[in-house]
Every structure is written in C-alpha cells, then in structure tokens.
N, C-alpha and C. Protein backbone atom coordinates (compact mmCIF):
# COMPACT_ATOMS: atom_id res chain seq x y z
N UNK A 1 -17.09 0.25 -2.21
CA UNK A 1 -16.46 1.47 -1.76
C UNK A 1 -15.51 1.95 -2.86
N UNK A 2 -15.27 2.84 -3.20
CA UNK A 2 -15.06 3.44 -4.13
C UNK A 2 -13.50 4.59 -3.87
N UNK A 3 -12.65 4.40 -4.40
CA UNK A 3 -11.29 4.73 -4.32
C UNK A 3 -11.50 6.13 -3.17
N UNK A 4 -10.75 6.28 -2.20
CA UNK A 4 -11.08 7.74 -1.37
C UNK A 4 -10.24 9.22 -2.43
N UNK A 5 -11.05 9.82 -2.27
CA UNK A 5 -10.50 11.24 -2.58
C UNK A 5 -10.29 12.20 -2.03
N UNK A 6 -10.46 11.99 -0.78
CA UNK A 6 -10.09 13.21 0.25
C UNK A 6 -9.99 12.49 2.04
N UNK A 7 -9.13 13.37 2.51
CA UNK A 7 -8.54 12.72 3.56
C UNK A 7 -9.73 11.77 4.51
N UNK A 8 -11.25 12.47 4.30
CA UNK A 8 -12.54 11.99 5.17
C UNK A 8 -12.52 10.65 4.51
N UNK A 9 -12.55 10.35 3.13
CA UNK A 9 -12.68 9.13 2.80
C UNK A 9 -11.77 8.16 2.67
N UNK A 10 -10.44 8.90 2.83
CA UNK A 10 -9.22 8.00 2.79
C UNK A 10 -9.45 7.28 5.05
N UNK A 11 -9.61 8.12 5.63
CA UNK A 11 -9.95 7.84 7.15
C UNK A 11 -11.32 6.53 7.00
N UNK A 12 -12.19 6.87 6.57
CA UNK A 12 -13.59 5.88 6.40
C UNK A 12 -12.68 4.42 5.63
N UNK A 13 -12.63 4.57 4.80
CA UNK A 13 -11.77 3.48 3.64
C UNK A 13 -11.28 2.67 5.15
N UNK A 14 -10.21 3.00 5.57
CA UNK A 14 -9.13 2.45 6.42
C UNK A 14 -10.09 2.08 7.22
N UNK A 15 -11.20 2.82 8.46
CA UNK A 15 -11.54 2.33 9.29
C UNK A 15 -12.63 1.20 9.12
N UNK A 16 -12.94 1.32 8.20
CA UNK A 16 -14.46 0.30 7.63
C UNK A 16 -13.51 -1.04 7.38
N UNK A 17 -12.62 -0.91 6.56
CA UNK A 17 -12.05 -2.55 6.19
C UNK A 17 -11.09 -3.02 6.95
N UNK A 18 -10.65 -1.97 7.77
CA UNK A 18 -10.00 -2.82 9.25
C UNK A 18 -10.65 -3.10 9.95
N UNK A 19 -11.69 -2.42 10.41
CA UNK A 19 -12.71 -3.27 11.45
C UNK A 19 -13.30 -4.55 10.65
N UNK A 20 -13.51 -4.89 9.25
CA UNK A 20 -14.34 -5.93 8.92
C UNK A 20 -13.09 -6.90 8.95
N UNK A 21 -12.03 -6.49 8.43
CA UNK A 21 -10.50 -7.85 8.45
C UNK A 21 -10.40 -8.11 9.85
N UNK A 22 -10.54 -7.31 10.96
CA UNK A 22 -10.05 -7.55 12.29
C UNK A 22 -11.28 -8.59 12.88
N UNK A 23 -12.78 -8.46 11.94
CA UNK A 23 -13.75 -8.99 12.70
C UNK A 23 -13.41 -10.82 12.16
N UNK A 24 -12.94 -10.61 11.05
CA UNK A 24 -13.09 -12.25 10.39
C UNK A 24 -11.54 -12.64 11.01
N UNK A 25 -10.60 -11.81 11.70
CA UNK A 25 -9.09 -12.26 11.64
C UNK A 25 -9.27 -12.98 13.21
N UNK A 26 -10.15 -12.57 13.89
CA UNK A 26 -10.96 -12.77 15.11
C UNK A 26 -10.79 -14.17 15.11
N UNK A 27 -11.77 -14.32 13.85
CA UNK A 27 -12.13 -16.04 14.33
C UNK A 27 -11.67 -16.74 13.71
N UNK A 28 -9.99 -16.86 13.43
CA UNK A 28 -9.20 -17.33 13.24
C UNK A 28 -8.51 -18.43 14.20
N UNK A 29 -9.07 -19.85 14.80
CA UNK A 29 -8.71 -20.58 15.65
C UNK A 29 -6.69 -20.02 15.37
N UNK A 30 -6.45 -19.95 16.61
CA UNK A 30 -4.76 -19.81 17.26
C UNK A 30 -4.21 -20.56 16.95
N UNK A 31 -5.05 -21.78 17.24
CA UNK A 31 -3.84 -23.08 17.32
C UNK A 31 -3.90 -23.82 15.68
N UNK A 32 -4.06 -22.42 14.55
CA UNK A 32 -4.14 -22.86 13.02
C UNK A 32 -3.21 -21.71 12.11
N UNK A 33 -3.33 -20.58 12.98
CA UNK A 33 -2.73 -18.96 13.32
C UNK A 33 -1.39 -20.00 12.51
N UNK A 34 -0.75 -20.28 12.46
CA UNK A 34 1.13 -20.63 11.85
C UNK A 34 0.49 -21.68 10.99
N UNK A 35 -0.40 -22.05 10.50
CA UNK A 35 -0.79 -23.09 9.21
C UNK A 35 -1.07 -22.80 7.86
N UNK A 36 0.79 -23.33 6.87
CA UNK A 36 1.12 -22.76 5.90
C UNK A 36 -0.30 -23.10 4.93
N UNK A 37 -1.27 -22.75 4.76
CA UNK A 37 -2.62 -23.27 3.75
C UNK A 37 -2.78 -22.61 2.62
N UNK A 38 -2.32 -21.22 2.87
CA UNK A 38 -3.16 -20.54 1.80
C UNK A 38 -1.98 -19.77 0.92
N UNK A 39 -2.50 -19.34 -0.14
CA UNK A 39 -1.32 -19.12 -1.15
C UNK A 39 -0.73 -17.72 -1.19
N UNK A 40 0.31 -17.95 -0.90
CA UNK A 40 1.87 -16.72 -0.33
C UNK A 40 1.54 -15.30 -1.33
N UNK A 41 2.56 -14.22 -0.61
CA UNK A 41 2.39 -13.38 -1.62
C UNK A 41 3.72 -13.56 -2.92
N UNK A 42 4.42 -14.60 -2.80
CA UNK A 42 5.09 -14.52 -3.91
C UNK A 42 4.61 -15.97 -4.40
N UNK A 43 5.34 -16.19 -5.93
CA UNK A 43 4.31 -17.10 -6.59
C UNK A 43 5.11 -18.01 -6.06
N UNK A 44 4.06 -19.65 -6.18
CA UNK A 44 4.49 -20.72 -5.86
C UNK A 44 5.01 -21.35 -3.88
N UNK A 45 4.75 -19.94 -3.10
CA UNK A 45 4.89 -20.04 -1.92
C UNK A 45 3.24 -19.79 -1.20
N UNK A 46 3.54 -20.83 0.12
CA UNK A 46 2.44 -20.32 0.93
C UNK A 46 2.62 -20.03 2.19
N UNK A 47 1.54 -19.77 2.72
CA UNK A 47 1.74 -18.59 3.68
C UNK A 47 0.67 -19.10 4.60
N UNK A 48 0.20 -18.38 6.11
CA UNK A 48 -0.47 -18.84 6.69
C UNK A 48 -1.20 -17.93 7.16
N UNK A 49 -2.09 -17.85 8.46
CA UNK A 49 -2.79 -16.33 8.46
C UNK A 49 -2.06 -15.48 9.23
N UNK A 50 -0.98 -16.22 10.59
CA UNK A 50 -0.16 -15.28 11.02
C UNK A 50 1.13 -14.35 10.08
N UNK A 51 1.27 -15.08 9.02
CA UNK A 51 2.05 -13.99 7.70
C UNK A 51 1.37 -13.34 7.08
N UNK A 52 -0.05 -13.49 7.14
CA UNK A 52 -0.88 -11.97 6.06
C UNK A 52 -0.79 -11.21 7.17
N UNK A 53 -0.83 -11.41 8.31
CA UNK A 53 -1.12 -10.34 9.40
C UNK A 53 0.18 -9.80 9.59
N UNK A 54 1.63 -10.65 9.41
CA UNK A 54 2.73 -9.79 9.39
C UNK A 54 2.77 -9.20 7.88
N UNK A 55 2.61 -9.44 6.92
CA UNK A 55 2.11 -8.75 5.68
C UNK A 55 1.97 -7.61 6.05
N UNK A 56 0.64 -7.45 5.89
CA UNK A 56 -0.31 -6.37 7.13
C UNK A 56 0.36 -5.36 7.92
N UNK A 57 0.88 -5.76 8.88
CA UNK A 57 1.76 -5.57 9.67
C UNK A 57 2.69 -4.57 9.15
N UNK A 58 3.73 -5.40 8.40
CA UNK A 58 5.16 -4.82 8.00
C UNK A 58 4.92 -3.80 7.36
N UNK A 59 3.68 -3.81 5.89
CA UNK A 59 3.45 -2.57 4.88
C UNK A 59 2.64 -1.50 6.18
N UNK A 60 2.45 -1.73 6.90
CA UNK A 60 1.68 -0.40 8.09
C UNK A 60 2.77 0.40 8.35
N UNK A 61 3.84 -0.53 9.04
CA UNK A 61 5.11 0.13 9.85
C UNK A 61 5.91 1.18 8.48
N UNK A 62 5.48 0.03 7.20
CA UNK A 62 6.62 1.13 6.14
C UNK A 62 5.64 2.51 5.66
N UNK A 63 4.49 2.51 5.46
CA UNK A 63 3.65 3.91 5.36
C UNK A 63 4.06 4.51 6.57
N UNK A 64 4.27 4.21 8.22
CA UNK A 64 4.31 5.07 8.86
C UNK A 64 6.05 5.97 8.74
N UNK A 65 7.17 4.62 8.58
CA UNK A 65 8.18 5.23 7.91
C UNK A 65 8.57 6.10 7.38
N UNK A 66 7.88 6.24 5.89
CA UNK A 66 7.28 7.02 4.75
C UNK A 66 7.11 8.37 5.09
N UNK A 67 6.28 7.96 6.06
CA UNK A 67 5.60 9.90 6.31
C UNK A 67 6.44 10.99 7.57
N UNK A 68 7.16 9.45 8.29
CA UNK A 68 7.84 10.09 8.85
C UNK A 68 9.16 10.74 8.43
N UNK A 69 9.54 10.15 7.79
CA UNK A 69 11.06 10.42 7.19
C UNK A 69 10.03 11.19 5.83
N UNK A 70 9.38 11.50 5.52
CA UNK A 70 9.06 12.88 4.32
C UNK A 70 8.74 13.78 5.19
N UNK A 71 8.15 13.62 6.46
CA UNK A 71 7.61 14.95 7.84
C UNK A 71 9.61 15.47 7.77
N UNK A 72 10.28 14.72 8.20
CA UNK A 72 11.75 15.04 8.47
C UNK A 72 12.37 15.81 7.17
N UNK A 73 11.89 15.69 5.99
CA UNK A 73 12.93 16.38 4.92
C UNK A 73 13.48 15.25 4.46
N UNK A 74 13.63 13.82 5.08
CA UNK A 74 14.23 12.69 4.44
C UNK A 74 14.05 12.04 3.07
N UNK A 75 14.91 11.95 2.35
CA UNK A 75 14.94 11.10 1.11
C UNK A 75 14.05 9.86 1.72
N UNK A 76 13.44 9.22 0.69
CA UNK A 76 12.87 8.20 0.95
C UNK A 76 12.75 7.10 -0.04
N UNK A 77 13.10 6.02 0.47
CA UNK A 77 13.15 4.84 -0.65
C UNK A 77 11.68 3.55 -0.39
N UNK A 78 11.09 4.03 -1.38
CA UNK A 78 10.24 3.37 -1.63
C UNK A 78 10.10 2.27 -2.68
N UNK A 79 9.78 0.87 -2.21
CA UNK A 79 9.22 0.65 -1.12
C UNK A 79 9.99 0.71 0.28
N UNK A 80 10.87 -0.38 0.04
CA UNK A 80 11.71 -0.38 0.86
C UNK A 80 13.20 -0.27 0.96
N UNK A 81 14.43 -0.15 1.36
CA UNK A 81 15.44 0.04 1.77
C UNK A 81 15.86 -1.26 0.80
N UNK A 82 16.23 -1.49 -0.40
CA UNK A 82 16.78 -2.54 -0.76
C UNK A 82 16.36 -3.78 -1.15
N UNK A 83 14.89 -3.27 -1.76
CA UNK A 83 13.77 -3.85 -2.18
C UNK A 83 13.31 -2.66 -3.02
N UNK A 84 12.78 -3.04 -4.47
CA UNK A 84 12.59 -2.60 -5.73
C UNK A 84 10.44 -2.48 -5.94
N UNK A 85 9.95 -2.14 -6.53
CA UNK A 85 8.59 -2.25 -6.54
C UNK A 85 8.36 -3.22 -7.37
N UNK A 86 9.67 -4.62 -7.96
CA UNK A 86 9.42 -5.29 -8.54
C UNK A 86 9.64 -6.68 -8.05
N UNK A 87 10.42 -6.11 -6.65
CA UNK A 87 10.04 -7.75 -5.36
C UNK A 87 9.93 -7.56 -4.55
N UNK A 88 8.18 -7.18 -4.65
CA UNK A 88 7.67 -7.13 -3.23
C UNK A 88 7.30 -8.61 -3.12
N UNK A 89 7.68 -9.63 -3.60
CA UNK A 89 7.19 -11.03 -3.13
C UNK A 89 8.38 -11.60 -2.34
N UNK A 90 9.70 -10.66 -2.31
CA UNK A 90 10.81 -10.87 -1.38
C UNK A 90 10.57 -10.21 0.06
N UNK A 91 9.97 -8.94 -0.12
CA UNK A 91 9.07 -7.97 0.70
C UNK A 91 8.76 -8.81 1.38
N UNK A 92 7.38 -9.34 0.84
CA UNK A 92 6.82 -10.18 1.84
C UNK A 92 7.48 -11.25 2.50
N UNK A 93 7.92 -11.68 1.72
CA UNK A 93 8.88 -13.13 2.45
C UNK A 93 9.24 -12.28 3.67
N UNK A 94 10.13 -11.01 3.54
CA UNK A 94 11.16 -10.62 4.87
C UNK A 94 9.93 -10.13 6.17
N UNK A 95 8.61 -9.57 5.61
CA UNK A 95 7.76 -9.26 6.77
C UNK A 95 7.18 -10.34 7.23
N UNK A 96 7.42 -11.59 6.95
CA UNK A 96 6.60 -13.05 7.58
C UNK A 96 7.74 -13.04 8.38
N UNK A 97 9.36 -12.68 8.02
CA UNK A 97 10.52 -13.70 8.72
C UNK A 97 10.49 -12.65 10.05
N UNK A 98 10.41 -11.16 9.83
CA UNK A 98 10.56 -10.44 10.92
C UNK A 98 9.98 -10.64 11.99
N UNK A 99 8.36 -10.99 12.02
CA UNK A 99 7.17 -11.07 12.87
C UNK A 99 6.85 -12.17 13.41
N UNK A 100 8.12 -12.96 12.75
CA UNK A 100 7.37 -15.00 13.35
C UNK A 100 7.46 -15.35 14.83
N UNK A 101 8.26 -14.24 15.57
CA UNK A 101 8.35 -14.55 16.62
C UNK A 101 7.11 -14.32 17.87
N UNK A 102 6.21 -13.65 16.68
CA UNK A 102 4.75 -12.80 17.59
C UNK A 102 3.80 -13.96 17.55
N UNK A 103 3.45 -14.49 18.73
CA UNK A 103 1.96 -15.14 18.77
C UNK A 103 1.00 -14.58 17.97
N UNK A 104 -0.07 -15.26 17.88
CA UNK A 104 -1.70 -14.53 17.11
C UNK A 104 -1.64 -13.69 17.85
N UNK A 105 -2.04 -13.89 19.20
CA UNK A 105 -2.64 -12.35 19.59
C UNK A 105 -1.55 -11.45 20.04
N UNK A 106 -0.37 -11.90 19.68
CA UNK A 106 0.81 -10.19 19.79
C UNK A 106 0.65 -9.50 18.19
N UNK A 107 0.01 -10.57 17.25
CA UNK A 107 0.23 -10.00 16.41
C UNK A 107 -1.19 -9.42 15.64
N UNK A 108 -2.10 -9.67 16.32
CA UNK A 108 -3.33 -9.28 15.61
C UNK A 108 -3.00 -7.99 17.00
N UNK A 109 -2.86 -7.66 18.10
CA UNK A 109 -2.21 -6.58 19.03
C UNK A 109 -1.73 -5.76 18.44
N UNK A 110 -0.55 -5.89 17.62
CA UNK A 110 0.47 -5.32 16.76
C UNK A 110 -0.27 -4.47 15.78
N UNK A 111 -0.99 -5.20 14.32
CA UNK A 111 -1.70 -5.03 13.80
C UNK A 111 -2.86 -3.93 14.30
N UNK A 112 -3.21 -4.13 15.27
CA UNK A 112 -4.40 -2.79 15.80
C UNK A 112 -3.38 -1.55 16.24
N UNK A 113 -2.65 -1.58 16.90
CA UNK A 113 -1.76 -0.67 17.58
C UNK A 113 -0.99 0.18 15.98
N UNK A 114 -0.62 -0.34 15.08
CA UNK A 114 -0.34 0.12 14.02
C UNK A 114 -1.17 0.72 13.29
N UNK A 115 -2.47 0.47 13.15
CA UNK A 115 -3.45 0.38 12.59
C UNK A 115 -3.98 2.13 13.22
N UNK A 116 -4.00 2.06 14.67
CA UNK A 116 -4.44 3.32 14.89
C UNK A 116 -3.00 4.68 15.30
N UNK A 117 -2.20 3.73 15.10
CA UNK A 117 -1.10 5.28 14.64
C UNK A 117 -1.29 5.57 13.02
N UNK A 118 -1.44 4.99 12.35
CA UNK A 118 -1.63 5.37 10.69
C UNK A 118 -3.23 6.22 11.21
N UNK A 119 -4.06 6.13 11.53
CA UNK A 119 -5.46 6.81 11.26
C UNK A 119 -4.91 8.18 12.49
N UNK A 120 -4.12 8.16 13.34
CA UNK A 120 -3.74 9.03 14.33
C UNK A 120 -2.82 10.17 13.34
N UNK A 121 -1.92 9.87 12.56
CA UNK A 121 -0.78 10.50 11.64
C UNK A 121 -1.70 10.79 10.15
N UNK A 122 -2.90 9.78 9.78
CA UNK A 122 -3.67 10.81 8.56
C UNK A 122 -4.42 11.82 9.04
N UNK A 123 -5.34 11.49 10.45
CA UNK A 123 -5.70 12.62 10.80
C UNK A 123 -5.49 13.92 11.18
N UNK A 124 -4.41 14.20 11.29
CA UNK A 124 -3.69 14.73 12.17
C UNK A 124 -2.75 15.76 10.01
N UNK A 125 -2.97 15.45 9.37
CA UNK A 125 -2.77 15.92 8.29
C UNK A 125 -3.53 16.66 7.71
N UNK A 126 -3.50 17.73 6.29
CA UNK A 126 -4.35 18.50 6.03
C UNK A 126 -5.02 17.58 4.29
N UNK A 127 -6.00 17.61 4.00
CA UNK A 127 -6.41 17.00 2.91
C UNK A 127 -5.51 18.19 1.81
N UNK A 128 -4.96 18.76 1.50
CA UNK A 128 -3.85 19.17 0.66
C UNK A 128 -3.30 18.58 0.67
N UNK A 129 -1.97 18.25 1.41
CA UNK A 129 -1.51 17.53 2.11
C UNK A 129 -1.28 15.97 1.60
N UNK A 130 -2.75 15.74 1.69
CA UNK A 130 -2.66 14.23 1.34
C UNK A 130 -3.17 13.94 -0.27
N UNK A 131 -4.08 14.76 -1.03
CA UNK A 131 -4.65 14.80 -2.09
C UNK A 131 -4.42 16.13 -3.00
N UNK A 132 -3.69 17.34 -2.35
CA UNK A 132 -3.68 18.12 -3.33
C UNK A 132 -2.34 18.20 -4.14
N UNK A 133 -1.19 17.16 -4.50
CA UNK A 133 -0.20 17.49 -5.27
C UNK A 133 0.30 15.52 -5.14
N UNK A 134 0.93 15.36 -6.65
CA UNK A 134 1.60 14.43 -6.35
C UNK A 134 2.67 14.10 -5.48
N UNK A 135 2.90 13.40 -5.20
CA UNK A 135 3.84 12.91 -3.72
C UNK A 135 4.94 11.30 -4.16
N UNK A 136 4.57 10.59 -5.05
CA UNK A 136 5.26 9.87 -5.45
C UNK A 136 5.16 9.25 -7.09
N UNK A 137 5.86 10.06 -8.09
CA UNK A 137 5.23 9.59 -9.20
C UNK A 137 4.11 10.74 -9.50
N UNK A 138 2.99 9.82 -9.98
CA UNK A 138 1.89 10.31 -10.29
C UNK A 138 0.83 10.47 -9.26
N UNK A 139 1.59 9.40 -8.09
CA UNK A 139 0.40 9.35 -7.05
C UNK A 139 0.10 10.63 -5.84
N UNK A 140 -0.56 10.93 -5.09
CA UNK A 140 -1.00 11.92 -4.38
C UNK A 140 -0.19 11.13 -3.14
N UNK A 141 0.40 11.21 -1.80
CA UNK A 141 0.33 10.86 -0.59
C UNK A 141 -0.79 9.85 -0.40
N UNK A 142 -2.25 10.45 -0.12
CA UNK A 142 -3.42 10.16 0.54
C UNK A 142 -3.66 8.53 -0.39
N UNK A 143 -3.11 8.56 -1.94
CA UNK A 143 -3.45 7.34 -2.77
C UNK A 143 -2.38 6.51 -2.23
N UNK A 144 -1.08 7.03 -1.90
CA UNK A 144 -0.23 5.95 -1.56
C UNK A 144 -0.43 4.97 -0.57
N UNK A 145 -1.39 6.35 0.39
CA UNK A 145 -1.29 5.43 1.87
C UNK A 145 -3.02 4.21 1.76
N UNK A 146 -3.72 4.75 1.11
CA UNK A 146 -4.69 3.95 0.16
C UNK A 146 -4.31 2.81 -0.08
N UNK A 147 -3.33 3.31 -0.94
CA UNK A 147 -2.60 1.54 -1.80
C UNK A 147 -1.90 0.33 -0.80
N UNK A 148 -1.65 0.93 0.39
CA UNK A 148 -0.64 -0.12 1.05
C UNK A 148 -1.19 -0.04 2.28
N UNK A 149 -3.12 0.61 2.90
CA UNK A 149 -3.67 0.22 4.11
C UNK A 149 -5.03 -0.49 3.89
N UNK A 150 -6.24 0.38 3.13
CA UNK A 150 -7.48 -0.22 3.24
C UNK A 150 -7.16 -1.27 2.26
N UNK A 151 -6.88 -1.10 0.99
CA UNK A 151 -6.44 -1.98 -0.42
C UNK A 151 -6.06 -3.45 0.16
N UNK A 152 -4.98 -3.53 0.79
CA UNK A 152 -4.69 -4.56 1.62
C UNK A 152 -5.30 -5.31 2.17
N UNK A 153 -5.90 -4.56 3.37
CA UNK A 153 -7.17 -5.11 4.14
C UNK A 153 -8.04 -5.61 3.58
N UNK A 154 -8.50 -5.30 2.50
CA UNK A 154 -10.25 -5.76 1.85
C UNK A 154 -9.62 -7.03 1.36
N UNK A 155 -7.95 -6.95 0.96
CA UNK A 155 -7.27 -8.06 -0.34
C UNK A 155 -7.36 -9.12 0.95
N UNK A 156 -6.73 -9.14 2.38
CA UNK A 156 -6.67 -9.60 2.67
C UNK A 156 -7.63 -10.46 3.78
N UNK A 157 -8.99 -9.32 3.43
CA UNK A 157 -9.96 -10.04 4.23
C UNK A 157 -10.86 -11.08 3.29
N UNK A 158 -11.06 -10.93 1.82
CA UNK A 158 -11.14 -12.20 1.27
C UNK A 158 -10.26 -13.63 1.08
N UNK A 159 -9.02 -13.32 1.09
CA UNK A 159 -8.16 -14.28 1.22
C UNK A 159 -8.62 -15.37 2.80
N UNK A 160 -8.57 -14.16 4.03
CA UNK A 160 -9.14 -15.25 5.14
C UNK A 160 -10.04 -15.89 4.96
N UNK A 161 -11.01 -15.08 4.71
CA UNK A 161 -12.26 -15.47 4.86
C UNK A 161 -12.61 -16.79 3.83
N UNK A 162 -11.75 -17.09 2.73
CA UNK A 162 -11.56 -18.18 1.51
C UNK A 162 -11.05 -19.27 2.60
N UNK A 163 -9.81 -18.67 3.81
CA UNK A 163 -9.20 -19.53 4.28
C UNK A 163 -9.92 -20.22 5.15
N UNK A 164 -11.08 -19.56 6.07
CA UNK A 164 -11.91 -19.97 7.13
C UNK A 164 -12.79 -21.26 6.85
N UNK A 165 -13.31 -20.84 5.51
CA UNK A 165 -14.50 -21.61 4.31
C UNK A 165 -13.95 -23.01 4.62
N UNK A 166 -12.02 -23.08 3.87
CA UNK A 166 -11.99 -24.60 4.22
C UNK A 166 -11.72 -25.01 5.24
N UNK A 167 -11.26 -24.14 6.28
CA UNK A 167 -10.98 -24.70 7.49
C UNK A 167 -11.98 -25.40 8.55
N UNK A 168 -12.98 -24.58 8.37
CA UNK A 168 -14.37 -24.94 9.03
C UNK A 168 -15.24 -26.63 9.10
C-alpha cells in the first residue's frame, strides 16, 4: 500500500491496517496481554502487547487532540505537551503508564472506539483540508494523521504477529 494522497486513501490506509492489527491483536491469549516479551519503543526497554495497544491507543487520542484544538484556533504542541519529537521513547513510556489500568479487552475496546472517532473526524473533513496545504512543517494534515494511525498499525501488526510466532 502505498503512502495515501487524498482523504479516500488516507480513510482505506487506516481502515485496511486496523482491521488486519485488530484481526492478529484478537488472538492475543489475555492471560499473556501484560507479558513484558517484546522489544519497547524506547531502546533497551520492553514492552508487552497490552503497551503497543496503549501505544496505539495514546498516539490516536493525541491526533484526535490535534485536530481538535487546530478545529478551535488552538496553538498546538506537537507531539505532545512537554515532550519534544526527540522523546517519543519517553512518549511511549507515559502511554503504557496511563493505560495499565485497562484489561485486554478494555483496551483493545478503547483502541476500536478511538479508532472509529479518527475515521468519523477524517471523514467528516474536506480532502483540501487534509492534503491541499502544509499543516505542520512540510507535512500536509492528511500525512500527519498517516504518520501516527495506519503507519503505526502495519508497524505494529508485524511486531505482534513476530510476538505470536514465539509465543505459540
């Protein structure tokens, strides 16, 4: 699949590699769901599959952030509030610590429910909008929300699916 360039393919992108991450995140035995195995998003740490899914998770809630507070006229700090685009491996650390309190299935729940307000808030946009002017930098909107929804998903549906291999 091939980078989206307009809001139809930025919508396809998202819905194709969330349904394939949601199909392999599926068969993720629960009672393995909190088993630190596989390797973290910052170096030298690991992580388990219920933290890619707060991963997942947390970068959903901050695109929806994003668009909301730019819909408002709001300044916006990207990535996050006190976090730099040069530790997002602190990023991640804080979206595993936020979400630990969610079971697998509040949080693969979570994960879908997020999942279809982002495709509810791109649709609901005009492909100008999302692809006709830069929006951060050099990037367009429609690439940002690219970079931190389907991008993710595909990153993080090989990572499971590596994880399943040895678990099995």
């Amino acid at each position: 699949m091939g980078v989206p360039v307009s809001k139809a393919e930025l919508l396809d992108a998202i819905s194709t590699t969330f349904g394939n991450l949601i199909y392999d995140l599926e068969r993720v035995p629960p009672e393995l769901a909190r088993t630190a195995s596989m390797e973290g998003h910052a170096a030298g740490t690991m992580m388990s599959p219920a933290d890619l899914v707060a991963y997942l998770l947390g970068w959903n809630e901050l695109v929806l952030k994003w668009l909301d507070r730019d819909d408002r006229g709001e300044a916006l700090e990207l990535p996050e509030t006190g976090f730099k685009w040069n530790q997002l491996g602190s990023l991640a650390q804080k979206f595993y610590a936020d979400y630990q309190h969610l079971d697998w299935h509040e949080l693969l729940t979570g994960l879908a429910a997020t999942n279809l307000r982002l495709v509810e808030t791109i649709s609901s946009r005009t492909n100008d909008e999302l692809y006709g002017h830069p929006w951060h930098g050099k990037w367009t909107k429609g690439r940002m929300v690219q970079f931190n929804t389907s991008s993710p998903y595909a990153n993080a549906r090989v990572r499971i699916r590596k994880w399943l291999k040895v678990v099995s």
